[in-house]
Protein backbone atom coordinates (compact mmCIF):
# COMPACT_ATOMS: atom_id res chain seq x y z
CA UNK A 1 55.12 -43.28 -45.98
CA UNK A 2 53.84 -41.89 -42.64
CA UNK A 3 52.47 -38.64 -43.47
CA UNK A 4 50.82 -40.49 -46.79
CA UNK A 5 49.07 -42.85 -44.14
CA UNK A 6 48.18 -40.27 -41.96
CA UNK A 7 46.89 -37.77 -44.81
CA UNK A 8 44.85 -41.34 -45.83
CA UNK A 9 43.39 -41.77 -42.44
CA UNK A 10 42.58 -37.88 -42.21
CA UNK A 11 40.62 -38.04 -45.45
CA UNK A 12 38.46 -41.77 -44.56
CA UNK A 13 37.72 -40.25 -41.24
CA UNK A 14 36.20 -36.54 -42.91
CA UNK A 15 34.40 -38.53 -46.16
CA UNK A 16 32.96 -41.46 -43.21
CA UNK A 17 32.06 -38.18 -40.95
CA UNK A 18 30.55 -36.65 -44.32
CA UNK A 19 28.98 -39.70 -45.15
CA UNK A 20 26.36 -40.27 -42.29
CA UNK A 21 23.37 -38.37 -41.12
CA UNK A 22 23.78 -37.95 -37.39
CA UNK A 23 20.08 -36.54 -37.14
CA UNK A 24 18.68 -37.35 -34.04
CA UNK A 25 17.32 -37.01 -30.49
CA UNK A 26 20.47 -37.72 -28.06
CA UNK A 27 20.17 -37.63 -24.29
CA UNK A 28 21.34 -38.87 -20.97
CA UNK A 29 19.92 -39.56 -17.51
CA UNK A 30 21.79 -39.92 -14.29
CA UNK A 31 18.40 -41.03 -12.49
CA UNK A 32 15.25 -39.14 -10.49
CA UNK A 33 16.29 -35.76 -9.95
CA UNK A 34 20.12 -35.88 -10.63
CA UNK A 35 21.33 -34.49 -13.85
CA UNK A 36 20.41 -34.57 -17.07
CA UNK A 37 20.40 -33.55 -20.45
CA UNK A 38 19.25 -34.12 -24.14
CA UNK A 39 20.43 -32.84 -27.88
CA UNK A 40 18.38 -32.00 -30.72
CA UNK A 41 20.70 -32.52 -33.63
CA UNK A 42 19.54 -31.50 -36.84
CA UNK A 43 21.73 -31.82 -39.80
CA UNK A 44 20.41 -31.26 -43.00
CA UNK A 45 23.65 -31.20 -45.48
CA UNK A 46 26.77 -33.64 -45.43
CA UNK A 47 28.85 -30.95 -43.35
CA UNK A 48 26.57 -28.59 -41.67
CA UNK A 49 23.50 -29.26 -38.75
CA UNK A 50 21.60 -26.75 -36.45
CA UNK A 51 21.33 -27.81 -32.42
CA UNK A 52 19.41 -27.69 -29.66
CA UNK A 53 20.97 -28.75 -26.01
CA UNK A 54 19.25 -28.39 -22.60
CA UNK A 55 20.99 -29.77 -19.06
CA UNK A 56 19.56 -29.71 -15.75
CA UNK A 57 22.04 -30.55 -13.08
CA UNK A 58 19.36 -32.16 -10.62
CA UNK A 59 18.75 -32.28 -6.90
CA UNK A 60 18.38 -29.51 -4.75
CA UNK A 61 19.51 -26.55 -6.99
CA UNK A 62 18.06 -27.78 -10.34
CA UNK A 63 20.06 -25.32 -12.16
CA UNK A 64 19.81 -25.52 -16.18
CA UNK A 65 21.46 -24.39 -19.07
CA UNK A 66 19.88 -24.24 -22.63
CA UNK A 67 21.89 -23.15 -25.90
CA UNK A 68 21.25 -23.54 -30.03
CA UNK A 69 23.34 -23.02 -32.94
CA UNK A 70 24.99 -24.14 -36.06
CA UNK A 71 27.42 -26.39 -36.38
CA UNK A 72 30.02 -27.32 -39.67
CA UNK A 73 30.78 -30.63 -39.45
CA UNK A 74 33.70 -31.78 -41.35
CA UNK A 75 35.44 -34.99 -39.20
CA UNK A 76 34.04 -36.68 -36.55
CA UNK A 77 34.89 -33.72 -34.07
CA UNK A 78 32.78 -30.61 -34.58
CA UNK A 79 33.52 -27.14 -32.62
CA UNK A 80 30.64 -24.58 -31.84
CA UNK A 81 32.18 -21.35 -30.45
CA UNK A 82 29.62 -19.66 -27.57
CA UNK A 83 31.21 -16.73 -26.65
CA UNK A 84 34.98 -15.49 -26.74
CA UNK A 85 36.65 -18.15 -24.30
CA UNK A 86 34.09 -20.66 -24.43
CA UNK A 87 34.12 -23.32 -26.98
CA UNK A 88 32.08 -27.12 -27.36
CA UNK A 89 33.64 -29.68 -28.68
CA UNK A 90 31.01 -32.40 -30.53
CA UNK A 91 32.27 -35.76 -31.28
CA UNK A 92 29.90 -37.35 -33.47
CA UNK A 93 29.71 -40.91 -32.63
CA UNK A 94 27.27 -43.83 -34.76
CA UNK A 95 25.27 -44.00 -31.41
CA UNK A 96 26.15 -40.82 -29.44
CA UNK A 97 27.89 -37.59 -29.11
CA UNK A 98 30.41 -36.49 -26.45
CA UNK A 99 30.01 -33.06 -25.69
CA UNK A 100 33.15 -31.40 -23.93
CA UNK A 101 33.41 -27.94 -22.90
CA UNK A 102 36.17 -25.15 -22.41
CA UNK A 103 36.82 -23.80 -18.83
CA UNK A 104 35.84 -20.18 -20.05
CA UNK A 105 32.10 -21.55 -20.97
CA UNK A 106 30.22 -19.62 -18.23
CA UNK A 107 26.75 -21.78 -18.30
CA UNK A 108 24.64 -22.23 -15.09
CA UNK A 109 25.41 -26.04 -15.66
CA UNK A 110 27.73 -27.74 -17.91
CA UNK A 111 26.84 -29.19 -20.99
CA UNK A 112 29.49 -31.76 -20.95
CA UNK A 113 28.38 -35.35 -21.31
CA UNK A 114 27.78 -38.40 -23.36
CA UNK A 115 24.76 -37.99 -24.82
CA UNK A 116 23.00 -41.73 -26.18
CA UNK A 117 20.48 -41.77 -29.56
CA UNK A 118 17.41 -42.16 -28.52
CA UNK A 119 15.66 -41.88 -31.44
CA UNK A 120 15.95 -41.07 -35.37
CA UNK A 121 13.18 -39.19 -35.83
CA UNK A 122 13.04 -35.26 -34.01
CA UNK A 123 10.11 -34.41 -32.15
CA UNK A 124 9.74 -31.91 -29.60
CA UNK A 125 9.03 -33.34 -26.41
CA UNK A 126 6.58 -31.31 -23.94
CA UNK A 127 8.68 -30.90 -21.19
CA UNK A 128 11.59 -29.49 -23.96
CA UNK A 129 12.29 -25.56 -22.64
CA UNK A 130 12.61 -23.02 -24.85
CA UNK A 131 13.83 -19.24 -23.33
CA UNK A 132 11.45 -17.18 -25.73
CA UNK A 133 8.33 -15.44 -25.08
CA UNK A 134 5.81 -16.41 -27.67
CA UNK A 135 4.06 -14.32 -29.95
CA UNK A 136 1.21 -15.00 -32.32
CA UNK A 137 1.69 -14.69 -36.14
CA UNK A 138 -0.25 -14.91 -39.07
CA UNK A 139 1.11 -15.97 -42.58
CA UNK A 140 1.28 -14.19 -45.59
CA UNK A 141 -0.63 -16.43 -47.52
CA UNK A 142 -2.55 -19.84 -47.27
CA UNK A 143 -0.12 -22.02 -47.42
CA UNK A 144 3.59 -21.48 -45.86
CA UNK A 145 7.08 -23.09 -46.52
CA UNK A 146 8.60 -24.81 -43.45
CA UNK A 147 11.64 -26.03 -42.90
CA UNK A 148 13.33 -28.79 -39.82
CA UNK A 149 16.34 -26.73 -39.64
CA UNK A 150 17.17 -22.73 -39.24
CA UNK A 151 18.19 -23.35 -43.06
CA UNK A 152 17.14 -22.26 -46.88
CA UNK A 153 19.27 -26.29 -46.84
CA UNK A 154 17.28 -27.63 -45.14
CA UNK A 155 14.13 -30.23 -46.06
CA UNK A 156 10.95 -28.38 -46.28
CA UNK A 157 7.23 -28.84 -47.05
CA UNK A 158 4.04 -26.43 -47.26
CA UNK A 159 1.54 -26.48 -44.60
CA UNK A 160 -2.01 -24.88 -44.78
CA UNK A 161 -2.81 -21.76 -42.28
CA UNK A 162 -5.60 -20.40 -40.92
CA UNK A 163 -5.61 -17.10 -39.31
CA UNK A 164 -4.49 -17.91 -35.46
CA UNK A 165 -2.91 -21.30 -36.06
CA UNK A 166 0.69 -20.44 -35.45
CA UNK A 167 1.98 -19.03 -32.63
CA UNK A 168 6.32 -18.06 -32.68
CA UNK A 169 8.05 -20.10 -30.06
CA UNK A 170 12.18 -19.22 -30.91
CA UNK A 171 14.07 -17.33 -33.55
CA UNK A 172 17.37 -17.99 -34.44
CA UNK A 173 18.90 -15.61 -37.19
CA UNK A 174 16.44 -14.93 -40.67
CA UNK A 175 13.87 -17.82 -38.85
CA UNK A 176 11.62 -18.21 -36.66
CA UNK A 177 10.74 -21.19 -34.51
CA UNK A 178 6.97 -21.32 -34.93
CA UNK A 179 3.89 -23.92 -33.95
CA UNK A 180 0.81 -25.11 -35.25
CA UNK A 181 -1.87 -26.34 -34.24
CA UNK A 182 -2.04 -29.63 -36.31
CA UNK A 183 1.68 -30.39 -35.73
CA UNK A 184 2.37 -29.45 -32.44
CA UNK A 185 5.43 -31.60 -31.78
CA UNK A 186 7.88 -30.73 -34.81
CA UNK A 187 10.49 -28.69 -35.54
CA UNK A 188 8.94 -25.99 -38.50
CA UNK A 189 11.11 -22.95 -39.11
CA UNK A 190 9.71 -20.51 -41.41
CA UNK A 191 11.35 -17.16 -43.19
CA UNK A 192 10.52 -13.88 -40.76
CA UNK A 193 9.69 -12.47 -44.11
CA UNK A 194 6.84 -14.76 -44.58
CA UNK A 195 4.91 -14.07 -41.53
CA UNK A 196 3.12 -10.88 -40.10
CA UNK A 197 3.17 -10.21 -36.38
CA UNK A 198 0.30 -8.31 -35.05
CA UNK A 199 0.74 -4.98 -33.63
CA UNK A 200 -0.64 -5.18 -30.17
């Protein structure tokens, strides 16, 4: 009778974890120049989301720590392996995600916190940092498929080009991060394939 409860509660907790869209700009502030952080989570199928998480750890060192990457969600705890003895654990909360880390995670400041929804919708903010040098890039064509996530998954629409209206701000595997001119505060990933980088 046990192990049929707890095989029960197992399977509610994965299909209510499966169930929601955690999409969503998460954050937390400890005050004027004391730590910080905020989470970009982007998850565009019912078990998988692409992440973006920047801490600063304040007054007087200010020292920071930025990482991205995919995620497979499937319960309400998510794990995202960095490197070979660092691992994050993501609970996935209605209003927030916990983010612990493993003692081996060698970041410049930890990215261990409770991080509050601050908003549905993901937008880049202007102070977000990004470690990339950018690059201009010209598309293919006219028009050019972007997408919110690192992801052939993920939602996409066109957008028309010009010849110097995107510049390439982050890459993360087949993608690149990329901004234009009329949409300067979203999240558009486009195929490498699809864009030509100049020769210099």
């Amino acid at each position: 009778m046990n192990k049929l409860l707890i095989i029960w509660m197992a399977i509610l907790l994965t299909s209510i974890a499966n169930g929601q869209d955690f999409t969503g700009v998460y954050s937390f502030n400890k005050g004027l120049n004391k730590p910080n952080g905020i989470l970009y989570f982007m998850q565009f199928a019912p078990d998988s989301a692409f992440f973006y998480l920047s801490t600063t750890s304040g007054n007087p060192d200010f020292l920071s720590t930025d990482i991205k990457g995919m995620v497979k969600i499937d319960s309400s705890i998510t794990y995202i392996k960095q490197a070979a003895a660092c691992r994050l654990e993501l609970t996935l909360l209605k209003t927030s995600i916990i983010v612990k880390q493993d003692t081996g995670c060698q970041y410049e400041y930890t990215t261990a916190g409770t991080y509050k929804k601050t908003s549905i919708v993901i937008k880049r903010s202007p102070t977000m940092v990004i470690n990339y040098t950018e690059k201009p890039a010209q598309a293919k064509q006219d028009s050019l498929e972007v997408y919110v996530a690192p992801s052939l998954q993920a939602k996409s629409k066109v957008i028309l080009c010009k010849e110097n209206d995107i510049k390439i701000i982050d890459e993360f595997n087949a993608f690149f991060l990329v901004e234009h001119k009329k949409y300067k505060t979203e999240f558009m990933w486009v195929q490498k394939k699809n864009l030509l980088i100049p020769k210099k």
